[in-house]
PDB file of N, CA and C in Angstrom:
ATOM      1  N   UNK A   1       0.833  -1.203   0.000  1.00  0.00           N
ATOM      2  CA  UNK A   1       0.000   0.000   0.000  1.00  0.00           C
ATOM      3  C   UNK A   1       0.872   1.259   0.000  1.00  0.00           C
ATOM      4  N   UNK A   2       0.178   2.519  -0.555  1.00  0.00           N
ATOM      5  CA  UNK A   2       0.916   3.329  -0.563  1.00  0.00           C
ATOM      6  C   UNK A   2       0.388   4.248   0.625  1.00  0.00           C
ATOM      7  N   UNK A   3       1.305   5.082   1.575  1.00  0.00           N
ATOM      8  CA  UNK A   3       1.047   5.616   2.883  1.00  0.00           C
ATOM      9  C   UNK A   3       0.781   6.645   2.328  1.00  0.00           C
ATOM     10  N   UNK A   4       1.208   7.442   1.225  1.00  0.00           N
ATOM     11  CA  UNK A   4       1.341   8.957   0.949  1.00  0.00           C
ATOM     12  C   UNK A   4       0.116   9.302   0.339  1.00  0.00           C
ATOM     13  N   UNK A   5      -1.019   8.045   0.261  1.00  0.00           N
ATOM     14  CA  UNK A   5      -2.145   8.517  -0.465  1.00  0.00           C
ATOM     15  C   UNK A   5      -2.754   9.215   0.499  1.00  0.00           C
ATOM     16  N   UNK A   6      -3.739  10.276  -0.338  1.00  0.00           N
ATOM     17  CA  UNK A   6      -4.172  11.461   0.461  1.00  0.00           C
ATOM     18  C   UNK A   6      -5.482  10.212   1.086  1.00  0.00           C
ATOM     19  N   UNK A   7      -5.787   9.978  -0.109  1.00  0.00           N
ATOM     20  CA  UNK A   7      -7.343   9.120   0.476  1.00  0.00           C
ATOM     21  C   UNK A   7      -6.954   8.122   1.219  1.00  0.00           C
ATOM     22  N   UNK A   8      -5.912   7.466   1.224  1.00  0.00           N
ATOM     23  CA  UNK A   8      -5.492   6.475   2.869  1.00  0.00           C
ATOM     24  C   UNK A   8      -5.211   7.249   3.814  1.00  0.00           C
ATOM     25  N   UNK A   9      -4.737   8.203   3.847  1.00  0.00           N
ATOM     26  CA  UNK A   9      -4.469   9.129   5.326  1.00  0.00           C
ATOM     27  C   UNK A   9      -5.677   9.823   5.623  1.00  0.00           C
ATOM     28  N   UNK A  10      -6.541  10.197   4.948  1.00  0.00           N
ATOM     29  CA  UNK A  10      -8.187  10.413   5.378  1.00  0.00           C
ATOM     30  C   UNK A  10      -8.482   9.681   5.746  1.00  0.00           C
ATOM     31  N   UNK A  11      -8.296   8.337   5.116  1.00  0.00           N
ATOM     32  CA  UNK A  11      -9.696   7.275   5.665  1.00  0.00           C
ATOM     33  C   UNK A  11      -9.049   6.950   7.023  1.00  0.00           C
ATOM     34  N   UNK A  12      -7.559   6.934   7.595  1.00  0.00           N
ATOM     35  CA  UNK A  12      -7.240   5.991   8.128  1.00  0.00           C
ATOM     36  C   UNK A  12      -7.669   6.918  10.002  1.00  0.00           C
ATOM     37  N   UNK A  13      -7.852   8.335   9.523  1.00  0.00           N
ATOM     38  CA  UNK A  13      -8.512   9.112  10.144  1.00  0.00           C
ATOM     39  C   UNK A  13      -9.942   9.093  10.817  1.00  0.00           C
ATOM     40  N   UNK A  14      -9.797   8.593   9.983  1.00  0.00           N
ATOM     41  CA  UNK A  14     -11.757   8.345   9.839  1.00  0.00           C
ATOM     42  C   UNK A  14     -12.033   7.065  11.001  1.00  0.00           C
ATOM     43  N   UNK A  15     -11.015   5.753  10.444  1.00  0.00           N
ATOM     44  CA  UNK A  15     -11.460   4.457  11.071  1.00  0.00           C
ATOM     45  C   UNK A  15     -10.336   4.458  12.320  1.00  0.00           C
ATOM     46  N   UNK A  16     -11.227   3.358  13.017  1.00  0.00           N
ATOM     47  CA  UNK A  16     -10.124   3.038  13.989  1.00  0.00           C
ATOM     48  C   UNK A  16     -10.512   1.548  14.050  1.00  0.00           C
ATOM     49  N   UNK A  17     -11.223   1.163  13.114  1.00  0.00           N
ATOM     50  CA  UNK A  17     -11.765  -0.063  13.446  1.00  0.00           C
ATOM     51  C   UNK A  17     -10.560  -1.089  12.149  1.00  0.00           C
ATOM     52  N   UNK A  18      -9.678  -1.908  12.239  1.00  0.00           N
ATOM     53  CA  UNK A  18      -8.905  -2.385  11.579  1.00  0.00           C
ATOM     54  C   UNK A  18      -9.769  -3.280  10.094  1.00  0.00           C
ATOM     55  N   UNK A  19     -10.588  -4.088  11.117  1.00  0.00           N
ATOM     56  CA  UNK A  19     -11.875  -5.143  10.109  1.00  0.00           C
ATOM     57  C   UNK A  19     -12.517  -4.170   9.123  1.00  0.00           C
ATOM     58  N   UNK A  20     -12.554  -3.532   9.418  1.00  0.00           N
ATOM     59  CA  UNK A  20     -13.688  -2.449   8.529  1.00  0.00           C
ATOM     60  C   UNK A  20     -12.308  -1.913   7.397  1.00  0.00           C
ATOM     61  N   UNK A  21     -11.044  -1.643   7.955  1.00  0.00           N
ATOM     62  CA  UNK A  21     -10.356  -0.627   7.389  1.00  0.00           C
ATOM     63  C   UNK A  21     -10.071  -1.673   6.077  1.00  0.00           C
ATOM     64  N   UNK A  22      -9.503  -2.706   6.632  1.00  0.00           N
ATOM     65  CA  UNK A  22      -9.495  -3.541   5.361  1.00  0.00           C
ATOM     66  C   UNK A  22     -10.055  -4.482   4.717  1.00  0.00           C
ATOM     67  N   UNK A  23     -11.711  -4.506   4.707  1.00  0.00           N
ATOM     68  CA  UNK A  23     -12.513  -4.488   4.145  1.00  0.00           C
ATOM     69  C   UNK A  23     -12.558  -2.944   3.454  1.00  0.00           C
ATOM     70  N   UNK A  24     -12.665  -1.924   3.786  1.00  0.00           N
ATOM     71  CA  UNK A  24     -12.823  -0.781   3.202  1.00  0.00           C
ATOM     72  C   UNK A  24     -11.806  -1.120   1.872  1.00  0.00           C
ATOM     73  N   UNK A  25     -10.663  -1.470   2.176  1.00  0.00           N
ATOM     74  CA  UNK A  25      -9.133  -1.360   1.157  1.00  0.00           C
ATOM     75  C   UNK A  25      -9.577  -2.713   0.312  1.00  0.00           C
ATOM     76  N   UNK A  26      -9.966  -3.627   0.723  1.00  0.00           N
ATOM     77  CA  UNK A  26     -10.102  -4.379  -0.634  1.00  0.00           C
ATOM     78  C   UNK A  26     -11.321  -4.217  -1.541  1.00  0.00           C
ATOM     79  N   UNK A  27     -12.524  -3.126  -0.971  1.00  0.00           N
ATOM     80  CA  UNK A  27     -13.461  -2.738  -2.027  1.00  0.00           C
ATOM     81  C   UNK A  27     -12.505  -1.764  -2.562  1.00  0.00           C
ATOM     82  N   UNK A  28     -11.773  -0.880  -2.227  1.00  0.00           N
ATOM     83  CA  UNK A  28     -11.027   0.163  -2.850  1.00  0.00           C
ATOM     84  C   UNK A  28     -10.582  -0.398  -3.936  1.00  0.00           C
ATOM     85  N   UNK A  29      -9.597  -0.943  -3.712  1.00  0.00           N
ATOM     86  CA  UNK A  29      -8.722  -1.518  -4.820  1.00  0.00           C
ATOM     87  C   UNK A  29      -9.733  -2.315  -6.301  1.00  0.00           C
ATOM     88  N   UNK A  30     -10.627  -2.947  -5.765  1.00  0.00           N
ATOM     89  CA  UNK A  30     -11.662  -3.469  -6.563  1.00  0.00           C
ATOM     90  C   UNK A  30     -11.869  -2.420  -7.537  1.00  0.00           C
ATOM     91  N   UNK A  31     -12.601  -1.878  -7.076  1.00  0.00           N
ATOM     92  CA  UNK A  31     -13.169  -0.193  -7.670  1.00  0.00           C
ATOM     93  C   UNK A  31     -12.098   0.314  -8.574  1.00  0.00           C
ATOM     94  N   UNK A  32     -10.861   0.699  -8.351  1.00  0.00           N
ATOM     95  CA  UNK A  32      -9.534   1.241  -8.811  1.00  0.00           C
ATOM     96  C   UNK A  32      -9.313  -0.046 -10.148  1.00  0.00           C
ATOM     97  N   UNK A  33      -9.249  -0.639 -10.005  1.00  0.00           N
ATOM     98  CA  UNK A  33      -9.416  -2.014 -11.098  1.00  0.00           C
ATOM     99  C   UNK A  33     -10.152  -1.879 -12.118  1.00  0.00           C
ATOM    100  N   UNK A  34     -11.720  -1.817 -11.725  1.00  0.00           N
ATOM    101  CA  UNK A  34     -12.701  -1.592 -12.314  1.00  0.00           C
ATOM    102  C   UNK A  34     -12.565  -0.213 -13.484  1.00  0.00           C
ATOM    103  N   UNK A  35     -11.434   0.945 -12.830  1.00  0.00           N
ATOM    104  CA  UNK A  35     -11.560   2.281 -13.299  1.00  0.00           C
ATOM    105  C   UNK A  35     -12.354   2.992 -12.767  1.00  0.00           C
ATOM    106  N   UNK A  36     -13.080   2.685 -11.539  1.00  0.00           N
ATOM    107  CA  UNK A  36     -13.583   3.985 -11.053  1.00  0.00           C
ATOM    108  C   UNK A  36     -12.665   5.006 -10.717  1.00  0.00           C
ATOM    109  N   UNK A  37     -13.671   5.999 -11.055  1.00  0.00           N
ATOM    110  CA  UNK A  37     -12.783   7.417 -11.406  1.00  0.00           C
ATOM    111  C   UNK A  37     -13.380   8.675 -10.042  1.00  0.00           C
ATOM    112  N   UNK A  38     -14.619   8.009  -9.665  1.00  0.00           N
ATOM    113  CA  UNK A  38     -15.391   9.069  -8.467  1.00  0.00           C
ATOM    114  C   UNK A  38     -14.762   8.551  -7.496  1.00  0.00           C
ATOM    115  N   UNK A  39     -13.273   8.074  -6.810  1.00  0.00           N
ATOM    116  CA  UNK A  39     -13.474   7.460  -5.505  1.00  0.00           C
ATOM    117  C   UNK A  39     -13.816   8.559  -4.406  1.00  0.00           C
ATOM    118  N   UNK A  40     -13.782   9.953  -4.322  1.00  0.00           N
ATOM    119  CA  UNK A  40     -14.328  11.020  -3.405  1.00  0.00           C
ATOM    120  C   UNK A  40     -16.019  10.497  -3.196  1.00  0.00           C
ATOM    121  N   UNK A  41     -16.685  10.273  -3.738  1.00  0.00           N
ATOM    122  CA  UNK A  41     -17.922   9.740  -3.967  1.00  0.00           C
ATOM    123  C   UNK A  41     -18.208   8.549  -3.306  1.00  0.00           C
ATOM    124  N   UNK A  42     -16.971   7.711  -3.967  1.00  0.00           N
ATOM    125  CA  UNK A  42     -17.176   5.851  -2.990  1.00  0.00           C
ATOM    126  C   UNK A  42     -16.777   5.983  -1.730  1.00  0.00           C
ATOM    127  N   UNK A  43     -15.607   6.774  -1.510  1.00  0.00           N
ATOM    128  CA  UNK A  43     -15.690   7.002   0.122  1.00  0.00           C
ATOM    129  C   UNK A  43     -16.459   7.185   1.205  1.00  0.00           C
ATOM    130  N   UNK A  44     -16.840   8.547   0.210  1.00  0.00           N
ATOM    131  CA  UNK A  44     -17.719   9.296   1.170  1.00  0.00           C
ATOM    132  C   UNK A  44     -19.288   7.992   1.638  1.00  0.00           C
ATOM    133  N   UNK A  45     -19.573   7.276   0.130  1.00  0.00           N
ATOM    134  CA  UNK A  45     -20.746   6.237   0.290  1.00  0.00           C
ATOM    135  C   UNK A  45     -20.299   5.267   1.578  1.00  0.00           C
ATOM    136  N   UNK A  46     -19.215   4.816   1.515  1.00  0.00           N
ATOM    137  CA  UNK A  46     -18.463   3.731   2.587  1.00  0.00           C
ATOM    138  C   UNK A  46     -18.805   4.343   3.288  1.00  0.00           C
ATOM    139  N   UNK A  47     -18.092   5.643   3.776  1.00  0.00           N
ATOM    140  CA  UNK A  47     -17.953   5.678   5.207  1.00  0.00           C
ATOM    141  C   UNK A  47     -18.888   6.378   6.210  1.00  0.00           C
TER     142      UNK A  47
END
């Protein structure tokens, strides 16, 4: 993973819950695969 992402240092802000965090990171990456291009949008839906 990369630490310097803005959207991992938000989210990681956000959670404190580990289960959730990476569940959160393997829909991420899914999505990023896929080419989603809104992830400000999928976040915000996640979290």
């Amino acid at each position: 993973m990369c630490f310097t992402d803005p959207y991992k240092i938000e989210y990681v802000h956000l959670s404190a819950n580990p289960a959730l965090d990476a569940e959160f990171w393997t829909l991420y990456y899914v999505e990023m695969s896929r080419g989603n291009r809104s992830l400000k949008y999928f976040i915000l839906h996640f979290v």
